[in-house]
Protein backbone atom coordinates (compact mmCIF):
# COMPACT_ATOMS: atom_id res chain seq x y z
CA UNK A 1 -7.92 32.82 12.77
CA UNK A 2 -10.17 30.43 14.28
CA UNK A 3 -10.61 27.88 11.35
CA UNK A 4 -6.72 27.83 11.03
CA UNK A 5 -6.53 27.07 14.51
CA UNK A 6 -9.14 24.18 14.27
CA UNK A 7 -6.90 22.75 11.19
CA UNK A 8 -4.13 22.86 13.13
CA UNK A 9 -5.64 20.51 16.00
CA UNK A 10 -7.01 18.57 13.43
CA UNK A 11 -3.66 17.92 11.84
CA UNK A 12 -1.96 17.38 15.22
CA UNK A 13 -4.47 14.93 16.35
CA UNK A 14 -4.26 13.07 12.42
CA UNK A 15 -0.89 12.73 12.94
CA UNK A 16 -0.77 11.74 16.72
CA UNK A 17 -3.25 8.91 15.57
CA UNK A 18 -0.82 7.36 12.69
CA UNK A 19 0.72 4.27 12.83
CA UNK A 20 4.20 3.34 12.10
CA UNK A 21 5.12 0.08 10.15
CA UNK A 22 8.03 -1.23 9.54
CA UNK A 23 8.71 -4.25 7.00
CA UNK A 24 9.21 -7.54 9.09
CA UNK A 25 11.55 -10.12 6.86
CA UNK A 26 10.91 -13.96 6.83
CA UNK A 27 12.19 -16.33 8.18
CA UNK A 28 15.79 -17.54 7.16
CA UNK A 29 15.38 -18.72 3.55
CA UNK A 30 12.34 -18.07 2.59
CA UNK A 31 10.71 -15.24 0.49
CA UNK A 32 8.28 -12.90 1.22
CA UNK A 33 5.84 -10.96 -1.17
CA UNK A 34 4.23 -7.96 -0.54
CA UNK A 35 1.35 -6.56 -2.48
CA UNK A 36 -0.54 -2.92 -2.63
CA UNK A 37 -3.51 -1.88 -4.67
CA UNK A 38 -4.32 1.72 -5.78
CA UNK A 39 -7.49 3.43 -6.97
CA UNK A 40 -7.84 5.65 -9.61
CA UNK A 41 -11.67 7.01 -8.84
CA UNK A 42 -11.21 10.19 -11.42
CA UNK A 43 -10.66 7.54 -14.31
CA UNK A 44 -12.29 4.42 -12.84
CA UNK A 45 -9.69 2.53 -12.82
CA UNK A 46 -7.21 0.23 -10.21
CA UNK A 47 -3.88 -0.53 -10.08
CA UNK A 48 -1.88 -3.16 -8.12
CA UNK A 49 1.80 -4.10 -7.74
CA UNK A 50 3.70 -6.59 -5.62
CA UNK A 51 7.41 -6.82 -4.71
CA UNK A 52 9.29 -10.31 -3.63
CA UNK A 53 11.90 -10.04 -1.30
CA UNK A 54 14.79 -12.20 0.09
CA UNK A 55 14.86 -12.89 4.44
CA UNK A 56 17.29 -10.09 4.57
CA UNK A 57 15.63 -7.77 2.86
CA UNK A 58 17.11 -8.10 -0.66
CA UNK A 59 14.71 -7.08 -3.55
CA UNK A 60 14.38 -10.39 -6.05
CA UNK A 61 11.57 -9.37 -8.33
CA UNK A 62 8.50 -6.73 -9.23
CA UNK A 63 5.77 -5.64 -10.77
CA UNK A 64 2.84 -3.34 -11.29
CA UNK A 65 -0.59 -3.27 -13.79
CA UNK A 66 -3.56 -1.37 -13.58
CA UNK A 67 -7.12 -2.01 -15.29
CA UNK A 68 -9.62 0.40 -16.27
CA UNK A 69 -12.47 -1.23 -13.80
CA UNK A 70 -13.04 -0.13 -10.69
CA UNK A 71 -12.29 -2.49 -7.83
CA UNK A 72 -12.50 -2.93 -3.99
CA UNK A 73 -9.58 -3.27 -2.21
CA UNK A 74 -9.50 -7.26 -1.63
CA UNK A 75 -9.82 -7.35 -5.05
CA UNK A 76 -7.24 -4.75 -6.30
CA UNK A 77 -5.06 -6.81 -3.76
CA UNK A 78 -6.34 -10.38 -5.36
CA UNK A 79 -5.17 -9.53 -8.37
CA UNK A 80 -1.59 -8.25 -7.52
CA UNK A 81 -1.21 -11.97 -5.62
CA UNK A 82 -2.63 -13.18 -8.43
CA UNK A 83 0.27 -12.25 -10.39
């Protein structure tokens, strides 16, 4: 019973420690693109997307690819901008 008590404080304390964000718009007319990278270690491979949206939140336009290469973050994240 120990060791489920231990993950229990350890799952407490992960989630105590989180962060919330929340999506901030731009400014009045304008656009604003987000972009995300993913890593696929099992299969070496990385996968980015981005998503445009409007100052109030409106989705405009999207996309996703993935390479088989394995890539750090800035670059899984270049890439996605890139598009």
């Amino acid at each position: 019973m120990e060791g489920c008590e231990q993950y229990r404080n350890q799952q407490q304390n992960q989630q105590a420690t989180q962060t919330v964000e929340q999506w901030q718009p731009p400014v009045r007319n304008r656009l604003k693109c987000n972009v995300d990278a993913n890593f696929f270690n099992n299969v070496g491979a990385t996968g980015w997307g981005w998503c445009i949206r409007d100052y109030r939140g409106r989705f405009i336009l999207a996309s996703s690819n993935i390479i088989h290469q394995r890539l750090n973050t800035f670059e899984g994240e270049a890439m996605a901008i890139k598009e």
